[in-house]
Protein backbone atom coordinates (compact mmCIF):
# COMPACT_ATOMS: atom_id res chain seq x y z
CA UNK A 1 12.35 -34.50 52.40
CA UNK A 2 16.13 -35.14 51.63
CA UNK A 3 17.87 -32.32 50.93
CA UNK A 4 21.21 -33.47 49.86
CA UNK A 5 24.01 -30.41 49.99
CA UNK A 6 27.89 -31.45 48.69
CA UNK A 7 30.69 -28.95 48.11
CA UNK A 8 33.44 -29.27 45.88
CA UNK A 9 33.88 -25.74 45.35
CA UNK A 10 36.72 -25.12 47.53
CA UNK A 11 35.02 -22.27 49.21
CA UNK A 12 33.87 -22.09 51.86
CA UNK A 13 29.99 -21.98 52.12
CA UNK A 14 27.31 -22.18 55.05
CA UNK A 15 25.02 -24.96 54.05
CA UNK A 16 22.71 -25.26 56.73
CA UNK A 17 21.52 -21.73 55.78
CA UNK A 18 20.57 -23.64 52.30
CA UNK A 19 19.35 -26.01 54.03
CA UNK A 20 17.08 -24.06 55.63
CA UNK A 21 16.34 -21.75 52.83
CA UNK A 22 15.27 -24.99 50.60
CA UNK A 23 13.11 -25.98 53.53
CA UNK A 24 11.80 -22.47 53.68
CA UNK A 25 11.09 -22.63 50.01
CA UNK A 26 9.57 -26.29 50.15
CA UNK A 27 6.86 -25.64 52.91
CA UNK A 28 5.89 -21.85 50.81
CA UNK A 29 5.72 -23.77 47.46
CA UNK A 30 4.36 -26.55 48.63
CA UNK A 31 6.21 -29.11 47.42
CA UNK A 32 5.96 -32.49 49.03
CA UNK A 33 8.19 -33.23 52.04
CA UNK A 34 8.88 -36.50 50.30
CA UNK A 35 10.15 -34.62 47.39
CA UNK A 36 14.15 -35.02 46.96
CA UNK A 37 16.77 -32.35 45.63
CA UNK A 38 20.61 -32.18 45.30
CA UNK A 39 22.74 -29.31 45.73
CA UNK A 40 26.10 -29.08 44.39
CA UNK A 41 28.68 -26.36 44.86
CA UNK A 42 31.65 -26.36 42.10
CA UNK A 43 34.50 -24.88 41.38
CA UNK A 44 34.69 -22.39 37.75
CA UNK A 45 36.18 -25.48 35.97
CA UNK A 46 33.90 -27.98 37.04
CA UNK A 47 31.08 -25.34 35.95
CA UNK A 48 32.11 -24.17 33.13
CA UNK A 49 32.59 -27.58 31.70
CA UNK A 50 28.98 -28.48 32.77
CA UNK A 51 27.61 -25.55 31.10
CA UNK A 52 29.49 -25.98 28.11
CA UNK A 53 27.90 -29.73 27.83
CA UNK A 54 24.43 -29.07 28.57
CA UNK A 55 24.30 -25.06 27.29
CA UNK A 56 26.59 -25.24 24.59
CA UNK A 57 28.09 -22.02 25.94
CA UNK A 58 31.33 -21.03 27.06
CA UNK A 59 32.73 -20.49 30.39
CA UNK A 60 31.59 -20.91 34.01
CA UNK A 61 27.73 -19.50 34.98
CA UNK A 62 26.49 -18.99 38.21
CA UNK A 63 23.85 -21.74 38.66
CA UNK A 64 22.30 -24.71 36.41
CA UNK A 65 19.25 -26.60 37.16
CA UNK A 66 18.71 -30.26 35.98
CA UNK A 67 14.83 -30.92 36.61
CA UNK A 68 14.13 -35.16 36.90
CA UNK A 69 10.13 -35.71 37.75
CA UNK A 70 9.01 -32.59 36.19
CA UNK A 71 7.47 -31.83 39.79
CA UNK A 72 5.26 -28.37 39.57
CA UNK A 73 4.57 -25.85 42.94
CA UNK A 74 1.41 -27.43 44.55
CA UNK A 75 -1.26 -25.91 46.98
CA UNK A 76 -1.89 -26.36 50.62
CA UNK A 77 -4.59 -28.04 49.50
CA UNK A 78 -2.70 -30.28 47.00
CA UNK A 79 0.79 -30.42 47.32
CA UNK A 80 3.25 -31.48 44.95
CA UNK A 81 3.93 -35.55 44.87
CA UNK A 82 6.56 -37.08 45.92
CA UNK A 83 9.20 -37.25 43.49
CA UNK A 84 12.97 -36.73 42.42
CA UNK A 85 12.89 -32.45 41.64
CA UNK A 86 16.35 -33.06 40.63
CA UNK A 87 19.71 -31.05 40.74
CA UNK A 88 21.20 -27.36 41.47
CA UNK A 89 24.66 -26.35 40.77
CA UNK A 90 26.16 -23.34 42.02
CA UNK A 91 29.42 -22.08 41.23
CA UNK A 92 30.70 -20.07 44.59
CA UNK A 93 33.30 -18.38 42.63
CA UNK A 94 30.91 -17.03 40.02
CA UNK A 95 28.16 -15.40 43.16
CA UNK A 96 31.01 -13.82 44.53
CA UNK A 97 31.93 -11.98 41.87
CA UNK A 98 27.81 -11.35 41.21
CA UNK A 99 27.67 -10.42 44.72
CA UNK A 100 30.19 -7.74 45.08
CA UNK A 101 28.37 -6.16 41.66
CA UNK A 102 25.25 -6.33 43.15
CA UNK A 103 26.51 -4.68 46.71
CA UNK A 104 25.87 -7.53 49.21
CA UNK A 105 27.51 -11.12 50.38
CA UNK A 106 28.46 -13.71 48.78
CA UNK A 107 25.70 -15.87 51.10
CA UNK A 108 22.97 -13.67 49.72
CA UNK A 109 24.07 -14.46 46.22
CA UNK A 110 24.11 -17.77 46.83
CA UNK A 111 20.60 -17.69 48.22
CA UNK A 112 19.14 -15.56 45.48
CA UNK A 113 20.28 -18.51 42.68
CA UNK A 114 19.40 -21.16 44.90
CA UNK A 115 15.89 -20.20 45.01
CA UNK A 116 16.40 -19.00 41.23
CA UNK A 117 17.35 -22.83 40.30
CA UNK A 118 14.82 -24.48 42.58
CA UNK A 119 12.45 -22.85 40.68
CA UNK A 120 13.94 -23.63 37.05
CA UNK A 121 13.43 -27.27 38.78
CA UNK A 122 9.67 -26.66 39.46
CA UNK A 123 9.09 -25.56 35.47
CA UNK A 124 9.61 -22.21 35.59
CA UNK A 125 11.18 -19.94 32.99
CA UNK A 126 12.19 -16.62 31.84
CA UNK A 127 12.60 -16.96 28.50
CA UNK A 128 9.64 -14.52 27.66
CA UNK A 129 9.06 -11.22 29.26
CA UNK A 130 5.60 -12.27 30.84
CA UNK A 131 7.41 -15.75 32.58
CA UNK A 132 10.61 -13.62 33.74
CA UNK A 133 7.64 -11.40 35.22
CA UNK A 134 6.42 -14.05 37.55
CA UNK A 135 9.28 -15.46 38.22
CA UNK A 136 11.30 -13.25 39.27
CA UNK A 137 8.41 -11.94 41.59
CA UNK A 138 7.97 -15.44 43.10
CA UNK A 139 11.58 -15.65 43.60
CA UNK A 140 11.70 -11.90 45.84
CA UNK A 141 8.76 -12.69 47.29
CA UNK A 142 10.36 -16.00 48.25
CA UNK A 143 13.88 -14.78 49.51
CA UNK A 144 12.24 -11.89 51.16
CA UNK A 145 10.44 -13.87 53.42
CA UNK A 146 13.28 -16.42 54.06
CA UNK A 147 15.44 -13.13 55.44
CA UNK A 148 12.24 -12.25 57.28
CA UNK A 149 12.15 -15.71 59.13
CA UNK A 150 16.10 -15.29 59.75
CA UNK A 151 16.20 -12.12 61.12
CA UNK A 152 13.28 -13.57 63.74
CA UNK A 153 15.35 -16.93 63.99
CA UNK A 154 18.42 -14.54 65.08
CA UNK A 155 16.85 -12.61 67.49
């Protein structure tokens, strides 16, 4: 599994939580450990101009998702092939101002769209009520467990 993590953001970020929060997130979904994913951390500008190319909307987001292999959550029994998932952007600046709205760290933030755009990258969607339903469950039921496992890590 190559987990690729680069920060142009300017802020500073811890990135081997990510990295073990993607790793987390690989071994629940099941997704192949010869499955590859980038990371990228930008600034607002670099963002915003990214989401005004591929979203045709203005000004920075939080996090975009660029899916290559069209790779899908597998089983234990059958996990996902090997393949390219693709790319996750984050904008640090964005989370932290998401994070102090929402009443916790700017880490946390960070972790919640993570998981948010590996899952964008794994086809799913929350366009309709039903899909925002599942995914958004997935993705608690995801970073719950992750904090779980960190909180035993720490102690």
């Amino acid at each position: 599994m190559t987990i690729e993590i680069t920060n142009e953001s300017g802020v500073d970020t811890d990135e081997t939580v990510l990295l073990r929060l993607m790793e987390h997130n690989f071994s629940e979904l099941h997704v192949s450990p010869d499955a590859d994913v980038a990371i990228l951390l930008v600034d607002e500008g670099a963002m915003e101009a990214l989401h005004v190319q591929w979203m045709d909307e203005p000004g920075p987001t939080d996090v975009l998702s660029f899916p290559m292999d069209e790779l899908r959550p597998g089983t234990e029994e059958q996990p996902t092939p090997p393949g390219l998932l693709g790319d996750i952007v984050l904008c640090p600046q964005v989370a932290e101002g998401q994070a102090q709205t929402a009443g916790h760290s700017t880490l946390d933030e960070l972790i919640l769209l993570t998981t948010h755009g590996l899952l964008h990258l794994l086809g799913f969607d929350h366009a309709e009520p039903e899909e925002e339903r599942e995914m958004f469950g997935l993705q608690r039921e995801l970073i719950t467990a992750f904090q779980a496992s960190e909180r035993r890590r720490r102690a």
